[in-house]
C-alpha atoms as a PDB file:
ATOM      1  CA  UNK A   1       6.159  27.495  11.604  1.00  0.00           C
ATOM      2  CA  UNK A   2       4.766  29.045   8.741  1.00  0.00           C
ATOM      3  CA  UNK A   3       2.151  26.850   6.210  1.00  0.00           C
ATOM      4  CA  UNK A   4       4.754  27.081   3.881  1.00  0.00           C
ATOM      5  CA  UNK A   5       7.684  25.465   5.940  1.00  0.00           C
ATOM      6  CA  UNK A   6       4.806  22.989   6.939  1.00  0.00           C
ATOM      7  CA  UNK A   7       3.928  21.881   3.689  1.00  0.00           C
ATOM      8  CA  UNK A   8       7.590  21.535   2.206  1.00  0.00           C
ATOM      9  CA  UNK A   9       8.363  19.693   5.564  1.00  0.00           C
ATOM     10  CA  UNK A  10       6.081  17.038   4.801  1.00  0.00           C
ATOM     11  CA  UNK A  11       6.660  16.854   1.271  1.00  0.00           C
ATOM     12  CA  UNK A  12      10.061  16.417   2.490  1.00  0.00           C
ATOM     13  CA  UNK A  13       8.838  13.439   5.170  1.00  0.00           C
ATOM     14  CA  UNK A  14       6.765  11.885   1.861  1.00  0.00           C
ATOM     15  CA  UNK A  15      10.008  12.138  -0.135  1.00  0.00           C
ATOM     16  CA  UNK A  16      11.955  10.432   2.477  1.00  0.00           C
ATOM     17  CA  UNK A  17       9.302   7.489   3.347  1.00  0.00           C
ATOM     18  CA  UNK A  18       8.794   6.756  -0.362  1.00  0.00           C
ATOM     19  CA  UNK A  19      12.408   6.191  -1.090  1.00  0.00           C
ATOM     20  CA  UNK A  20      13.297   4.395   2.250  1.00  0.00           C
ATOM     21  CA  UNK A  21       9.586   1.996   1.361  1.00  0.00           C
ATOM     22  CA  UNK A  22      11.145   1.498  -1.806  1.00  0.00           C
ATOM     23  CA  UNK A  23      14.984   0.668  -0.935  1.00  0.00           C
ATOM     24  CA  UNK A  24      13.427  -1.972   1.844  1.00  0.00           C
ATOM     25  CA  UNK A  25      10.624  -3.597  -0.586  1.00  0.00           C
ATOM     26  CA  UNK A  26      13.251  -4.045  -3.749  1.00  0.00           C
ATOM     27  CA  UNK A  27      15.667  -6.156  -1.402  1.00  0.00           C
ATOM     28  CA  UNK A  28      13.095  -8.404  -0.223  1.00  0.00           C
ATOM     29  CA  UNK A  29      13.597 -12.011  -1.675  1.00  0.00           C
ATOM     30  CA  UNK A  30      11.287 -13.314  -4.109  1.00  0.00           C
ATOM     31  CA  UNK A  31      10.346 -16.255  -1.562  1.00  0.00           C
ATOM     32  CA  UNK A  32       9.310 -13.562   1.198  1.00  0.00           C
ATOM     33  CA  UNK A  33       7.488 -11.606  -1.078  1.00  0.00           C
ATOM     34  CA  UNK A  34       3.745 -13.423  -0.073  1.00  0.00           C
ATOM     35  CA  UNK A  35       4.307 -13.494   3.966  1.00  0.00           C
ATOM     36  CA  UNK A  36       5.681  -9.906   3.566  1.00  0.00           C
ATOM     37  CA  UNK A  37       2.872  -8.195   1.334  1.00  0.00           C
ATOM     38  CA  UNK A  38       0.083 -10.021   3.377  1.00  0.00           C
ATOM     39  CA  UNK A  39       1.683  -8.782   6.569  1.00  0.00           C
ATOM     40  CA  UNK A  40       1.879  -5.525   4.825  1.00  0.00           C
ATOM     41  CA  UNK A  41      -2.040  -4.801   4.143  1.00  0.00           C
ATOM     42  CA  UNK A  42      -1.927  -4.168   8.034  1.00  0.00           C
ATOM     43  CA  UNK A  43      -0.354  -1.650   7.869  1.00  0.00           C
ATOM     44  CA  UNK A  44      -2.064   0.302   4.719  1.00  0.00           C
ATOM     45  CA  UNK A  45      -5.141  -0.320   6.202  1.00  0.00           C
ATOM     46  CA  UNK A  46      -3.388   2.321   8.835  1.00  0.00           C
ATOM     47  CA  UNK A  47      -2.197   4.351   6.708  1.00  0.00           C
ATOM     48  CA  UNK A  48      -5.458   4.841   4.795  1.00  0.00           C
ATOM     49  CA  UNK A  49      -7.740   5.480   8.217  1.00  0.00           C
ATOM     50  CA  UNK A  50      -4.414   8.016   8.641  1.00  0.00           C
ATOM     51  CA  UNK A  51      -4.875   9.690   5.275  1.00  0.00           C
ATOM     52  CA  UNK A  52      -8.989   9.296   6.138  1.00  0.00           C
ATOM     53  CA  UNK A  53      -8.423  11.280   9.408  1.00  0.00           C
ATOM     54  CA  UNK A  54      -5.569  13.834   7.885  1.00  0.00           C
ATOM     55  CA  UNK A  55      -8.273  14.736   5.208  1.00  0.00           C
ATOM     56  CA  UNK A  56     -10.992  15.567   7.960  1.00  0.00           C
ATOM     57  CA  UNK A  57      -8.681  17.735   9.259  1.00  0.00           C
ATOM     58  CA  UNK A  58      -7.671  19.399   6.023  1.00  0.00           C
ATOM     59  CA  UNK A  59      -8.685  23.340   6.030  1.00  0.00           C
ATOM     60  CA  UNK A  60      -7.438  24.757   2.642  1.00  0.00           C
ATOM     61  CA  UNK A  61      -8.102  22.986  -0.714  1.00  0.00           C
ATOM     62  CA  UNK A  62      -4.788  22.028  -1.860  1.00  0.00           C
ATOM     63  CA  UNK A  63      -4.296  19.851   1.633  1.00  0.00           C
ATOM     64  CA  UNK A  64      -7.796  18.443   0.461  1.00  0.00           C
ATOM     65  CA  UNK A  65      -6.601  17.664  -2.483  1.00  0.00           C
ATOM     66  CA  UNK A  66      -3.529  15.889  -1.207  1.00  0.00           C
ATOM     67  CA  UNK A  67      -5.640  14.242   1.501  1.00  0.00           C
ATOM     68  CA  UNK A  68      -7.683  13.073  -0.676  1.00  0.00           C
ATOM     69  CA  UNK A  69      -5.362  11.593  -3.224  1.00  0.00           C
ATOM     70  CA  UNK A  70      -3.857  10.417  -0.479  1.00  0.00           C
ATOM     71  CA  UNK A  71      -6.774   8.176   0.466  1.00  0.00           C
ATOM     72  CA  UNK A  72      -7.654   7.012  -3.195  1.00  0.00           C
ATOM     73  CA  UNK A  73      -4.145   5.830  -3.365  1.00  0.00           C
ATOM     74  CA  UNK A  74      -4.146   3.563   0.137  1.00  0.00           C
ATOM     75  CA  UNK A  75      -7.391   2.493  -0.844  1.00  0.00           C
ATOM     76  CA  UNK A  76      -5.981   1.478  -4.032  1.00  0.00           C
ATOM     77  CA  UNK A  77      -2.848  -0.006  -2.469  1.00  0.00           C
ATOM     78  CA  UNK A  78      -5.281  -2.114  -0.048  1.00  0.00           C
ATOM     79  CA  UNK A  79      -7.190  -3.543  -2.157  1.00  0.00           C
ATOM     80  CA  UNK A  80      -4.507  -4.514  -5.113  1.00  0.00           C
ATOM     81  CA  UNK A  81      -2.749  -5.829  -1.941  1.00  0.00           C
ATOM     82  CA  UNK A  82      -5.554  -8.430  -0.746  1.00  0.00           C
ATOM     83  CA  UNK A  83      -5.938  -9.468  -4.670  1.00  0.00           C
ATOM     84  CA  UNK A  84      -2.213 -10.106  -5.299  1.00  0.00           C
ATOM     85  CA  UNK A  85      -2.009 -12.103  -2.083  1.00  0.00           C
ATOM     86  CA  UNK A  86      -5.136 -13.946  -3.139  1.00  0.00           C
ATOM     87  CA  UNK A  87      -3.505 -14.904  -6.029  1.00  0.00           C
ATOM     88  CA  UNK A  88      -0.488 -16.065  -5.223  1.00  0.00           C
ATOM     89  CA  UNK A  89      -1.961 -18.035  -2.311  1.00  0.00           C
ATOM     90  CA  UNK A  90      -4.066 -20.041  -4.708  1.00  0.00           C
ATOM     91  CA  UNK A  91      -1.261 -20.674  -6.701  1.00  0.00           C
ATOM     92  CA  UNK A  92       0.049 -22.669  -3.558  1.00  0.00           C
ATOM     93  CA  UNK A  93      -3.407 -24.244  -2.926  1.00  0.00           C
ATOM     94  CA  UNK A  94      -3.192 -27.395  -2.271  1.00  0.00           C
ATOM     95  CA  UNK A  95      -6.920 -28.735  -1.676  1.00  0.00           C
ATOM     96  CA  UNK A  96      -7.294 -30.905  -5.359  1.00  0.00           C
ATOM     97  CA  UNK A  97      -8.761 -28.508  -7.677  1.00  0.00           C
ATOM     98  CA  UNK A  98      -7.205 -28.957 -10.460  1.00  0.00           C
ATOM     99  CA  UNK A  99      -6.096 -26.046 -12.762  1.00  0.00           C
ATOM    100  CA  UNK A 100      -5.851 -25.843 -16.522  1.00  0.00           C
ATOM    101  CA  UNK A 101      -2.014 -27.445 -16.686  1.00  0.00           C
ATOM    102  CA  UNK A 102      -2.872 -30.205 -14.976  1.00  0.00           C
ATOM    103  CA  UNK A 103      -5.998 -31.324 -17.031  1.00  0.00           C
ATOM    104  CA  UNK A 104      -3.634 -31.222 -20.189  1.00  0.00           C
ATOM    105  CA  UNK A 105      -2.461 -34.431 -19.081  1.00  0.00           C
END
C-alpha cells in the first residue's frame, strides 16, 4: 500500500466513524444523555492516549499535524465532557444547597 492509499484509507475510516458517532449520539434520548456522556469520557480518554501514541509514531509533517490536531481535539472533547457532566449532575444534587430559584421564595 502506497502512503497515498494509506492516508485516503483513513480519511475514509475518520469519515465513516464521524458519521456513524453522530447518527448513534443524535438518537439518544434526552433522559440518557448524563449516564451516556459520563460513560463516554472512558472512552475519549482512549482515544486521546490513541491519538497521543499515533502522533509518536508520526514520520512526515502532515501526519504530525493530523496527530496532533487529533490530540488537541480529544483533549478538548475530555475535558468539555467531565464539565458538562459536572453540570448537569449538580443540577440533580440533592444535598440542601440551595440555588438562586429557590432563595426567591
Amino acid at each position: 500500500m502506497t502512503d497515498v492509499t494509506m492516508l485516503w484509507t483513513a480519511v475514509y475510516i475518520a469519515m465513516l466513524a464521524a458519521f456513524t458517532g453522530y447518527v448513534v449520539i443524535s438518537r439518544v434520548p434526552a433522559i440518557l444523555h448524563t449516564p451516556l456522556m459520563s460513560g463516554s469520557n472512558f472512552i475519549h480518554g482512549i482515544v486521546l492516549v490513541g491519538a497521543m501514541v499515533a502522533l509518536g509514531l508520526a514520520r512526515t509533517p502532515l501526519e504530525q499535524a493530523i496527530g496532533f490536531i487529533a490530540v488537541v481535539l480529544g483533549a478538548a472533547n475530555v475535558t468539555g465532557g467531565y464539565v458538562v457532566t459536572e453540570r448537569i449532575l449538580q443540577m440533580f444534587d440533592r444535598s440542601g444547597k440551595k440555588t438562586g430559584k429557590e432563595e426567591r421564595k
